[in-house]
C-alpha atoms as a PDB file:
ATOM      1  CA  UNK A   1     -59.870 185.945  75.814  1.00  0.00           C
ATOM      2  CA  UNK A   2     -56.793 186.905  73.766  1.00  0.00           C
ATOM      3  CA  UNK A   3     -55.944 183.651  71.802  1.00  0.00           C
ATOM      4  CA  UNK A   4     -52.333 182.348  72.326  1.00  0.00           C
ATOM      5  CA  UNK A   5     -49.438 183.521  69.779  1.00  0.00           C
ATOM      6  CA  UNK A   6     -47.230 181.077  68.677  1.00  0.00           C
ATOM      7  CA  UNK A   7     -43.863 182.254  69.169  1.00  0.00           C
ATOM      8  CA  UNK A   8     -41.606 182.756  66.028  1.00  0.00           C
ATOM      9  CA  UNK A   9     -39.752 179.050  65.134  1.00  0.00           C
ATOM     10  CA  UNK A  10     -41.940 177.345  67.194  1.00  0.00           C
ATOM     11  CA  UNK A  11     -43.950 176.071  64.757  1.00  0.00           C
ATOM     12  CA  UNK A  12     -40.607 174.211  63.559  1.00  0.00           C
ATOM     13  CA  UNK A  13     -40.170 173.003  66.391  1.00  0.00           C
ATOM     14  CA  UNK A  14     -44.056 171.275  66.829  1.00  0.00           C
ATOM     15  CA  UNK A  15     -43.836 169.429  64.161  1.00  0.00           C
ATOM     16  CA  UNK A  16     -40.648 167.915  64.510  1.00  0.00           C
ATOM     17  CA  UNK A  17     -41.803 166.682  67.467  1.00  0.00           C
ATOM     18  CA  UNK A  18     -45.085 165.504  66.500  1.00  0.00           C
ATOM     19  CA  UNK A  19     -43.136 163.610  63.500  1.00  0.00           C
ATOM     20  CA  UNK A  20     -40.931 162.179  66.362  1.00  0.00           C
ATOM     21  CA  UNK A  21     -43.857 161.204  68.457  1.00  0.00           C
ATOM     22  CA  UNK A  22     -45.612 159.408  65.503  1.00  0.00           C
ATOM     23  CA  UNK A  23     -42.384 157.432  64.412  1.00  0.00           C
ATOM     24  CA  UNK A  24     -41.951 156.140  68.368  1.00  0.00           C
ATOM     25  CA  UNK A  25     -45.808 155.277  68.267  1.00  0.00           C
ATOM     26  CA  UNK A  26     -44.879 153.001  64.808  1.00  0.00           C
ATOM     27  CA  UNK A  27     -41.804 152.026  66.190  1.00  0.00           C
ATOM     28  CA  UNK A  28     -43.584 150.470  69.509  1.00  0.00           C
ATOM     29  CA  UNK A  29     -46.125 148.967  67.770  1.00  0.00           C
ATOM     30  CA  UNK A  30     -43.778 146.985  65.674  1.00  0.00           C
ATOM     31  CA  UNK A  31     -42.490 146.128  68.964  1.00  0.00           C
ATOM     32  CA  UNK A  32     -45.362 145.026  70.583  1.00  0.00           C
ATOM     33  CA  UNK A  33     -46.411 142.915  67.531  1.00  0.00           C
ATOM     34  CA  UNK A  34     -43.674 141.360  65.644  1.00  0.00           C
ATOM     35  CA  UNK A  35     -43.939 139.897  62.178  1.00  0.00           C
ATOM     36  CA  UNK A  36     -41.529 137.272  60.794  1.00  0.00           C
ATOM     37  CA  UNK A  37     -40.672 136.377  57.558  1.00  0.00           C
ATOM     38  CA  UNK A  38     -42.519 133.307  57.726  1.00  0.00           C
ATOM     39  CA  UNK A  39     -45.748 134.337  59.221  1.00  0.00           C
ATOM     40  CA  UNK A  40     -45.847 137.066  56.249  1.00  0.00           C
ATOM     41  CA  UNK A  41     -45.313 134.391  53.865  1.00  0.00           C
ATOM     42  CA  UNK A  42     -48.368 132.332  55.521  1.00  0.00           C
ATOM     43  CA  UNK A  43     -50.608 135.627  55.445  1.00  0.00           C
ATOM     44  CA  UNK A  44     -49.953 136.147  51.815  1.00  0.00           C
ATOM     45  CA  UNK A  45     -50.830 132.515  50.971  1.00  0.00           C
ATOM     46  CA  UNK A  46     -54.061 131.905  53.255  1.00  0.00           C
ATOM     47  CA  UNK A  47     -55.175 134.738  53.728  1.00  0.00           C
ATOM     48  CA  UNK A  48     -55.729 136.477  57.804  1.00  0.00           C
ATOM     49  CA  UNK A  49     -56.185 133.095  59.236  1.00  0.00           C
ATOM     50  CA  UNK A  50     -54.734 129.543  59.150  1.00  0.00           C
ATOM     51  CA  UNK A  51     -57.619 127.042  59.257  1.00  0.00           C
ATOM     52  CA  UNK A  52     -56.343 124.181  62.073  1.00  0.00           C
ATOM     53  CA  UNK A  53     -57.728 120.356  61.739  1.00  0.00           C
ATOM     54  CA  UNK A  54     -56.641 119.358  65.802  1.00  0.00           C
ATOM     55  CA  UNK A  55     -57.208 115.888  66.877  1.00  0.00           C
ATOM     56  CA  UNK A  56     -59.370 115.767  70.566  1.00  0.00           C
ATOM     57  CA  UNK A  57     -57.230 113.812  72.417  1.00  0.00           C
ATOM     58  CA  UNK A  58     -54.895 114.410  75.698  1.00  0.00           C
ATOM     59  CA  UNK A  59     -51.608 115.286  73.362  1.00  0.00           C
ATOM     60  CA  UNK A  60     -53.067 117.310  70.604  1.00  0.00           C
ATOM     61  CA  UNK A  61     -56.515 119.667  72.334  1.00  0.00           C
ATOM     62  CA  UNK A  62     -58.625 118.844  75.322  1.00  0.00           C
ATOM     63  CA  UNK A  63     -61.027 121.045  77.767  1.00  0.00           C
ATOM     64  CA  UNK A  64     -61.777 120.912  81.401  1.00  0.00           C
ATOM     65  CA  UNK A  65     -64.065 123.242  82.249  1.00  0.00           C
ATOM     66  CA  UNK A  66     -62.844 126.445  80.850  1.00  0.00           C
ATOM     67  CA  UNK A  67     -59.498 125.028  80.174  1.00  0.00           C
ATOM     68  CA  UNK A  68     -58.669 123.996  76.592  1.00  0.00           C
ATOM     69  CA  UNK A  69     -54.933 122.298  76.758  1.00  0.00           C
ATOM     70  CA  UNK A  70     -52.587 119.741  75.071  1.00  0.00           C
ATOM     71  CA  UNK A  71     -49.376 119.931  73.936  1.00  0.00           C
ATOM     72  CA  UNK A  72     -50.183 120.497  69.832  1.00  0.00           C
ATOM     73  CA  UNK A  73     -52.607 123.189  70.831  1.00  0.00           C
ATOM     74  CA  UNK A  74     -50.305 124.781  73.048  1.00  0.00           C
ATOM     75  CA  UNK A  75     -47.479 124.910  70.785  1.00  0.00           C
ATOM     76  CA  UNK A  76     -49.159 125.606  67.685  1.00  0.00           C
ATOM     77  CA  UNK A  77     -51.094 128.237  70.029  1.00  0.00           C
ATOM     78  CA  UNK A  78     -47.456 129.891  71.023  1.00  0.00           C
ATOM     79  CA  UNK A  79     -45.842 129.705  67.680  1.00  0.00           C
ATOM     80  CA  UNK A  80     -49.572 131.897  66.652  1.00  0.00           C
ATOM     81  CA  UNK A  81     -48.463 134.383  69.400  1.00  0.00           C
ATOM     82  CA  UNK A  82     -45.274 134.549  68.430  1.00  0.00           C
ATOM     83  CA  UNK A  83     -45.599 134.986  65.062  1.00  0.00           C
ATOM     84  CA  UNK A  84     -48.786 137.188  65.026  1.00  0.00           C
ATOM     85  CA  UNK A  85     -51.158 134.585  63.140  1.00  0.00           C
ATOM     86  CA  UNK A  86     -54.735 133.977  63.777  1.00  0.00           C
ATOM     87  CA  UNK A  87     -56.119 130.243  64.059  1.00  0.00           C
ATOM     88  CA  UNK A  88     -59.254 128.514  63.260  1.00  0.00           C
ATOM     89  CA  UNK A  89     -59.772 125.219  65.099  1.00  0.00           C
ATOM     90  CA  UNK A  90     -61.685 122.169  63.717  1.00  0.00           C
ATOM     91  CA  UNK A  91     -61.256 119.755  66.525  1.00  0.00           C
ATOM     92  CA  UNK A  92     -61.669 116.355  65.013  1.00  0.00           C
ATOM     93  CA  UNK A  93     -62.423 112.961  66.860  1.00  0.00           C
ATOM     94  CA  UNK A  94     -60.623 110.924  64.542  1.00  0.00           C
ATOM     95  CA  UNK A  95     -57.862 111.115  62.309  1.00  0.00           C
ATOM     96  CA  UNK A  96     -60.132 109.983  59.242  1.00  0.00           C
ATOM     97  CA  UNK A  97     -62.149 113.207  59.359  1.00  0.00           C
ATOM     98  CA  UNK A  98     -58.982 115.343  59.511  1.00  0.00           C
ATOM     99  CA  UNK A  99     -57.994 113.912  55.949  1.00  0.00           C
ATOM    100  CA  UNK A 100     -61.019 114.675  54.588  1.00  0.00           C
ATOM    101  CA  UNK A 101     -60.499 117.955  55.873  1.00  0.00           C
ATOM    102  CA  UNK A 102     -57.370 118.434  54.325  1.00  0.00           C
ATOM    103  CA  UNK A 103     -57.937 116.564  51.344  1.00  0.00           C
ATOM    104  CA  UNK A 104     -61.158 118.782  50.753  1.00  0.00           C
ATOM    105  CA  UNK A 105     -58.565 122.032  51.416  1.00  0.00           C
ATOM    106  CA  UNK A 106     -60.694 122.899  54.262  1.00  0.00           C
ATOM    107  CA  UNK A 107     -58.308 123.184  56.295  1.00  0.00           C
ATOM    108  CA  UNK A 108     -54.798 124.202  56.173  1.00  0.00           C
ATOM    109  CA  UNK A 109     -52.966 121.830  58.596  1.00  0.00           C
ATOM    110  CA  UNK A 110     -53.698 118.938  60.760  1.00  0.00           C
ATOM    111  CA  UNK A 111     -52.040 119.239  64.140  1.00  0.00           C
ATOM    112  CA  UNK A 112     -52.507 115.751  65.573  1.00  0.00           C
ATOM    113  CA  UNK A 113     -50.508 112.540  66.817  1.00  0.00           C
ATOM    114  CA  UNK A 114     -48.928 111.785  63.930  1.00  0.00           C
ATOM    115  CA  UNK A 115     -46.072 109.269  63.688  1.00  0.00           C
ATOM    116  CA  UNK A 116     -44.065 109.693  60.383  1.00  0.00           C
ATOM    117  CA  UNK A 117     -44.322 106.491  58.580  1.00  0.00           C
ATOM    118  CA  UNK A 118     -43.214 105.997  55.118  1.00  0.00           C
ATOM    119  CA  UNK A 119     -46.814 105.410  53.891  1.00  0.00           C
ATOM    120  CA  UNK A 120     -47.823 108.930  54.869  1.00  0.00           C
ATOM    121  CA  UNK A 121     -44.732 110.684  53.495  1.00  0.00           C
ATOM    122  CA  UNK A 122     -46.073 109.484  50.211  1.00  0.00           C
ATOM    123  CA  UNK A 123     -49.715 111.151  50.322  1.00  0.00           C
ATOM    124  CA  UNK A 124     -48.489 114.264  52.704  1.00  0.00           C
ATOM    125  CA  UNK A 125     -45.947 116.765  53.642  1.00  0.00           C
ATOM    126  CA  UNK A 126     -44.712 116.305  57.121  1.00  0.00           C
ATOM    127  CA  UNK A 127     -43.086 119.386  59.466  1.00  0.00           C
ATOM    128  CA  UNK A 128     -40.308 118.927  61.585  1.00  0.00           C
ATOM    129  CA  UNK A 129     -41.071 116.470  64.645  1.00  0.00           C
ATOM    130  CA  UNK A 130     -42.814 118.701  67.388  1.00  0.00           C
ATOM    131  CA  UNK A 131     -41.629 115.495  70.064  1.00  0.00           C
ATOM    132  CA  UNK A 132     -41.562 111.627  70.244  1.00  0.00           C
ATOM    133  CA  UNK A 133     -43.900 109.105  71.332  1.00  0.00           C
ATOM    134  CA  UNK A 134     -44.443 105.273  70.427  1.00  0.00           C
ATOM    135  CA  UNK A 135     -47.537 102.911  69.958  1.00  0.00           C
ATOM    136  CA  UNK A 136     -49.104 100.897  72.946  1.00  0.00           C
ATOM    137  CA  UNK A 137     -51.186  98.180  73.627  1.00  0.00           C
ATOM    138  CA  UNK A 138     -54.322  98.829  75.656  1.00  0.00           C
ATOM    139  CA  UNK A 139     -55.393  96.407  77.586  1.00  0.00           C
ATOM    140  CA  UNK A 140     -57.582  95.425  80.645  1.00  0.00           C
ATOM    141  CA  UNK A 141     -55.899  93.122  83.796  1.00  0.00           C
ATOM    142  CA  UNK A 142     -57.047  89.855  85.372  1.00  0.00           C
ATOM    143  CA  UNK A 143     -58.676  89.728  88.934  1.00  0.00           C
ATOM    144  CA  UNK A 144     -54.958  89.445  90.324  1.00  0.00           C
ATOM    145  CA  UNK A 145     -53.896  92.673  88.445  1.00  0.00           C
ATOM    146  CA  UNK A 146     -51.758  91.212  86.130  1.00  0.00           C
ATOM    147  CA  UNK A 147     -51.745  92.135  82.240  1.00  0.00           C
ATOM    148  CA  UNK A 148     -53.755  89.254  80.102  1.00  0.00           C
ATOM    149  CA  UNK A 149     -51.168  89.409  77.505  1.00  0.00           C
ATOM    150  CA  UNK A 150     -47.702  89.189  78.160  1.00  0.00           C
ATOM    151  CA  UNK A 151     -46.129  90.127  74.934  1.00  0.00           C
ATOM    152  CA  UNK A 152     -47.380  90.670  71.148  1.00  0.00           C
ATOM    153  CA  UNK A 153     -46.705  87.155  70.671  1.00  0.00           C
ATOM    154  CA  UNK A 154     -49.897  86.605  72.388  1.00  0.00           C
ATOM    155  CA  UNK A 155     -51.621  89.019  69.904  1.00  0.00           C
ATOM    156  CA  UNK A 156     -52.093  86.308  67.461  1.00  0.00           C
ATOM    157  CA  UNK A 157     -55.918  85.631  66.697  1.00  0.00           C
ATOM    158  CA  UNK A 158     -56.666  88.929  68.910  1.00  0.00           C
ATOM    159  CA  UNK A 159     -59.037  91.691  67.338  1.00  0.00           C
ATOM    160  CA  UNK A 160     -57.148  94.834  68.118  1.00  0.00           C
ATOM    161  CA  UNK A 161     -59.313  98.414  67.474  1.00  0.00           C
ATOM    162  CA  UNK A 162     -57.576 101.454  66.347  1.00  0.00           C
ATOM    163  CA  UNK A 163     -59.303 105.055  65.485  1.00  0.00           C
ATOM    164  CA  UNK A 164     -59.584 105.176  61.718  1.00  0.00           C
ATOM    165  CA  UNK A 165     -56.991 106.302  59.745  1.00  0.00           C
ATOM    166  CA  UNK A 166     -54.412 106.493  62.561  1.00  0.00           C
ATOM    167  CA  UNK A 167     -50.682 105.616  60.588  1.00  0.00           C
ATOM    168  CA  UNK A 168     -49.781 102.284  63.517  1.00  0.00           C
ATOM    169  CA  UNK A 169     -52.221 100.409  61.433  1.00  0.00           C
ATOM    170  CA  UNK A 170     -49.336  99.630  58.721  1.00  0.00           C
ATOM    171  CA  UNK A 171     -47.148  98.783  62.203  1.00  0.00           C
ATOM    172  CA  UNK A 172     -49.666  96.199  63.051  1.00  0.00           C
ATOM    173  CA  UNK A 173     -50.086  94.543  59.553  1.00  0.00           C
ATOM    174  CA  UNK A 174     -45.972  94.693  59.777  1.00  0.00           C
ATOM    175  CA  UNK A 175     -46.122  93.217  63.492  1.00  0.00           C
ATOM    176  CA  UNK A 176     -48.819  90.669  62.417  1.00  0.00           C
ATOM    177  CA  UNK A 177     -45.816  89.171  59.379  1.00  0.00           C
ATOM    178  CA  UNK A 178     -43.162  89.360  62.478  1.00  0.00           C
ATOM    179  CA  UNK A 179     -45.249  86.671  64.659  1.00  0.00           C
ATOM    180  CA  UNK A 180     -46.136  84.953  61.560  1.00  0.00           C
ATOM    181  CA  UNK A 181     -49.897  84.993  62.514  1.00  0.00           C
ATOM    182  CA  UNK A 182     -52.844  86.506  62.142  1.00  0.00           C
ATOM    183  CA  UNK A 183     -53.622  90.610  64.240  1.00  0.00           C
ATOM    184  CA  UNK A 184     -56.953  91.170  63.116  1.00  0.00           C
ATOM    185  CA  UNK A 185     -57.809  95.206  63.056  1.00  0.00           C
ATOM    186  CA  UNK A 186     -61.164  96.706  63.645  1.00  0.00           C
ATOM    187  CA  UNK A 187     -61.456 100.238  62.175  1.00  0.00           C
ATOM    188  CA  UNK A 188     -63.300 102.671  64.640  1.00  0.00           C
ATOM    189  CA  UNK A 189     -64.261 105.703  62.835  1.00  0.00           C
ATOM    190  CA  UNK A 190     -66.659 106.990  65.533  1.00  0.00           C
ATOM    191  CA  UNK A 191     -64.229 106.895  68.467  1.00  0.00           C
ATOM    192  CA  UNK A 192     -61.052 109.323  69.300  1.00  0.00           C
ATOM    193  CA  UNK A 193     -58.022 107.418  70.742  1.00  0.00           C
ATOM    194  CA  UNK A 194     -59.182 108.768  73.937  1.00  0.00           C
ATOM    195  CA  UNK A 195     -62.055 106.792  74.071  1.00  0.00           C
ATOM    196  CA  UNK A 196     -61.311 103.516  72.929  1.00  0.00           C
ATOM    197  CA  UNK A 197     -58.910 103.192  76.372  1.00  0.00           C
ATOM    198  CA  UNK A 198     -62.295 104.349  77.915  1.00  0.00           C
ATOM    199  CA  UNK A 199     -64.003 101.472  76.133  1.00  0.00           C
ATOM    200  CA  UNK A 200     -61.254  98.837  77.485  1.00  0.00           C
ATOM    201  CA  UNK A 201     -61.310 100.248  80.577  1.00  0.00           C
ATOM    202  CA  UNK A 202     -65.321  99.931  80.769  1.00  0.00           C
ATOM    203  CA  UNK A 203     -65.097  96.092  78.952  1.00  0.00           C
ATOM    204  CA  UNK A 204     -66.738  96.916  75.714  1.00  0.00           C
ATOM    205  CA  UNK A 205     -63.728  96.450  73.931  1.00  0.00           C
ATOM    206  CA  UNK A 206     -60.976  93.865  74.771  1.00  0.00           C
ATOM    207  CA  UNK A 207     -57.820  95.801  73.432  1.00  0.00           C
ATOM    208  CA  UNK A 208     -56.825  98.890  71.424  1.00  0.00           C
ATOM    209  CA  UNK A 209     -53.667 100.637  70.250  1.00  0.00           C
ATOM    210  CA  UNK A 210     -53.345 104.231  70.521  1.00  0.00           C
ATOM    211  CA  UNK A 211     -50.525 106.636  71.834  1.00  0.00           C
ATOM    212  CA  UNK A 212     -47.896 106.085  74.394  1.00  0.00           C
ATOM    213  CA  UNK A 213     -48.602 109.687  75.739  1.00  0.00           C
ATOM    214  CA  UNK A 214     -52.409 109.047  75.637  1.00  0.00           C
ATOM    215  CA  UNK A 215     -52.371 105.765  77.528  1.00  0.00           C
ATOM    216  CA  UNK A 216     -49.976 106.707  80.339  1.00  0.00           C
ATOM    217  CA  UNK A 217     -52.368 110.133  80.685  1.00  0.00           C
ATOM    218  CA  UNK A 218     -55.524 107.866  81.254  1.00  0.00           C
ATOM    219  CA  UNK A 219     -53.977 104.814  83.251  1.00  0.00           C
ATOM    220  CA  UNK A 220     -53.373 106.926  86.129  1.00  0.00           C
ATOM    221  CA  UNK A 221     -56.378 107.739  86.509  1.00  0.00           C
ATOM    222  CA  UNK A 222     -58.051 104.117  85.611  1.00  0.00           C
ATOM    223  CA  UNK A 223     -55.999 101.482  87.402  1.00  0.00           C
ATOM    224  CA  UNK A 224     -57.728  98.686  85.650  1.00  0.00           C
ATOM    225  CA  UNK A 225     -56.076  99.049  82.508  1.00  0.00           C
ATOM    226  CA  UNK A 226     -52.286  98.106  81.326  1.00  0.00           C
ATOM    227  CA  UNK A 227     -50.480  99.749  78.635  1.00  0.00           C
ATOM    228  CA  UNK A 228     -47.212  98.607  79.368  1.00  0.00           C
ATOM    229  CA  UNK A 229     -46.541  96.655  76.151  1.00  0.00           C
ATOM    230  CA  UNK A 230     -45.107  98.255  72.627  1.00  0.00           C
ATOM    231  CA  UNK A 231     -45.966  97.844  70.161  1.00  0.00           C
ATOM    232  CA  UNK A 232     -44.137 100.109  67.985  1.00  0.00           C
ATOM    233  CA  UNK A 233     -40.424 101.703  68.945  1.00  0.00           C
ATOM    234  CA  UNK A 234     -40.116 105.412  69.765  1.00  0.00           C
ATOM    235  CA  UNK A 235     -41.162 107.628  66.579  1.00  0.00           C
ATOM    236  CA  UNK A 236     -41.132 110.841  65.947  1.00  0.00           C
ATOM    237  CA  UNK A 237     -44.448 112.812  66.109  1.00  0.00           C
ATOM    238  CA  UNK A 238     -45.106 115.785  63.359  1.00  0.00           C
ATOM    239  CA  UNK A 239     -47.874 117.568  61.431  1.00  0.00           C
ATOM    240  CA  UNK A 240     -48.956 117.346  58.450  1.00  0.00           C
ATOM    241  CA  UNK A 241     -49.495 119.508  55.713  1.00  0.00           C
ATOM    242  CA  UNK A 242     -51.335 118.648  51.622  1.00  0.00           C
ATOM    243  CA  UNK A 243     -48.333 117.098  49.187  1.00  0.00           C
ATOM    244  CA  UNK A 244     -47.399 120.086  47.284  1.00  0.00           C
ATOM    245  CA  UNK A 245     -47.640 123.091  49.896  1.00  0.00           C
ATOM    246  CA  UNK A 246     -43.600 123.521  50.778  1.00  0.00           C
ATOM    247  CA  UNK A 247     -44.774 127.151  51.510  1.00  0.00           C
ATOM    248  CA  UNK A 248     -46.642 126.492  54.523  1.00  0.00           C
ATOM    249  CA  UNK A 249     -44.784 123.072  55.468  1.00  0.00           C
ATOM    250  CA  UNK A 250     -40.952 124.961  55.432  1.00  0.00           C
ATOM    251  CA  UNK A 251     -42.563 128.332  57.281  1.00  0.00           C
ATOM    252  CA  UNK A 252     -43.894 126.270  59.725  1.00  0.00           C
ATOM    253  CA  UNK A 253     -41.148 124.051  60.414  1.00  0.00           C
ATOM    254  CA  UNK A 254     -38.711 127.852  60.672  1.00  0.00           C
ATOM    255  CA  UNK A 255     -41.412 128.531  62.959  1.00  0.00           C
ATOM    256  CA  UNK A 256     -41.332 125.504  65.340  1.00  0.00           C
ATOM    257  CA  UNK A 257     -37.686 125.834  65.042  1.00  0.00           C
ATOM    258  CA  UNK A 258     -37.252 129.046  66.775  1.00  0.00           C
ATOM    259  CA  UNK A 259     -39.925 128.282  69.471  1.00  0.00           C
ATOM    260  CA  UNK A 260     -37.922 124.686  70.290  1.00  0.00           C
ATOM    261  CA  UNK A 261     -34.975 126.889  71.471  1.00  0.00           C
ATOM    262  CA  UNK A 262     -37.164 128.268  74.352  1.00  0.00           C
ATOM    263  CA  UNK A 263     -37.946 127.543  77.891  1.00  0.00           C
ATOM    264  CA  UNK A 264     -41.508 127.806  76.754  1.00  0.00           C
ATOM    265  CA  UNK A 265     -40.785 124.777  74.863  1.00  0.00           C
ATOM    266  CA  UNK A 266     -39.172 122.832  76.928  1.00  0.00           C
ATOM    267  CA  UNK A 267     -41.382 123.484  80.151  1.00  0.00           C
ATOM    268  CA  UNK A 268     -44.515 121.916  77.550  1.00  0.00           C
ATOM    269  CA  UNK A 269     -42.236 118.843  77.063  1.00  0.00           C
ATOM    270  CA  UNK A 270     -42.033 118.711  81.221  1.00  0.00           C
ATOM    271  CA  UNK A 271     -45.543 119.742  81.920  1.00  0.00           C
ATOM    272  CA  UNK A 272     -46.778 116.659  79.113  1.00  0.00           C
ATOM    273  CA  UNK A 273     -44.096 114.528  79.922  1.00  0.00           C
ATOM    274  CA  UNK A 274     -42.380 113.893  76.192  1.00  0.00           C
ATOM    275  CA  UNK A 275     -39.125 114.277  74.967  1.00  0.00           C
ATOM    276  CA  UNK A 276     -37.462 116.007  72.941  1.00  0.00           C
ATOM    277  CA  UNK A 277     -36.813 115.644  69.335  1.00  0.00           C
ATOM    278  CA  UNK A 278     -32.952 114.904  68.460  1.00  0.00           C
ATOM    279  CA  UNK A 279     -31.622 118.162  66.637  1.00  0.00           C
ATOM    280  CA  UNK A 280     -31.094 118.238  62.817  1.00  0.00           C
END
């Protein structure tokens, strides 16, 4: 077989278009996998992947089946997408155990339901509120279906239980001076928020405080419980990040910024039924 000549200038000509064809082929890719400013400056500081503490609760990371869902782990999961990051999860039951995993710095960032009080600015950095939510009282109701306390007044002498570590604690002990009586606490460092509505609901506890957006998620589906009394007023909800680490605190909050101009966003705040944070 006589091989085939390559006619004179073609060989120009090739290999301008195989240097075209490989510059389309980077340009796509960039395309197809953009990399912002902040997610470079995340790389360079922790490495491929950010390690995630994630509270298991209806707001931050649940699973139903094969679905995994809440509206932390979706956003946090979106902002990864967006920004071409990697996650590691460490789904916690209680708030307690994510300190220790932050405090330990094994693990980047807690993503959680996390009320910024003014005792927790103090120990951590917070990111911009991701939405609101306020503190409720869990409780179970009478034979007639009527709540069994009508107001925090009636909280006076009452054993409340709260997951351990959770920020309404310093609410409560401010709520307890307001009445000008006595809220006792109990600690539960075994239990997510989740469950301790489970445990009013099944009369092995008589009340608990947890999340607004947790309670209203599990009353629907157990009618024997109330959480129509506040006991906190609306706050906003954030993440938080080790005193100290502005570089991952201020690239996250650019990030979150960018995705809370979306649709994406605001269909999450729909689908979980939250609201919005006011704008800076």
């Amino acid at each position: 077989m006589t091989p085939l000549k390559m006619k004179k200038g073609a060989t120009g000509t090739y290999i301008a278009l195989l240097v075209a064809v490989v510059i389309l082929m980077f340009m796509l890719k960039q395309c197809s996998s953009p990399v912002s400013r902040d997610s470079i400056a995340v790389k360079s500081a922790f490495g491929d992947t950010l390690n995630v503490a994630i509270d298991y609760s209806p707001m931050s990371m649940y699973s139903y089946g094969d679905t995994v869902g809440g509206f932390n782990y979706d956003v946090i999961r979106q902002l990864a997408v967006q920004n071409n990051l990697k996650l590691r999860f460490f789904p916690v039951n209680t708030i307690d155990r994510a300190l220790q995993l932050l405090d330990s710095g094994y693990c980047d960032i807690i993503v959680a339901d996390l009320p910024l009080t003014a005792e927790y600015k103090k120990r951590f950095l917070f990111t911009e509120p991701t939405f609101i939510d306020r503190s409720v009282l869990v409780q179970r109701r009478d034979s007639t279906g009527r709540k069994t306390l009508a107001s925090v007044l009636d909280l006076a002498g009452k054993t409340v239980t709260v997951a351990a570590g959770a920020p309404v604690v310093d609410r409560i002990r401010n709520l307890s001076r307001e009445i000008g009586d006595t809220i006792y606490i109990s600690l539960d460092s075994t239990y997510s928020a989740e469950q301790l509505v489970m445990l009013v609901a099944a009369g092995e506890i008589d009340l608990a405080v947890v999340n607004d957006g947790i309670a209203r998620r599990l009353a629907a589906k157990l009618p024997e419980i109330d959480v129509s009394t506040n006991i906190s007023f609306s706050q906003f909800q954030s993440w938080i990040t080790a005193t100290g680490d502005t570089l991952l605190r201020d690239s996250i909050n650019a990030m979150l910024g960018r995705f809370m101009l979306t649709p994406e966003y605001d269909e999450l705040l729909k689908r979980y039924n939250v609201s919005r944070p006011p704008a800076n």
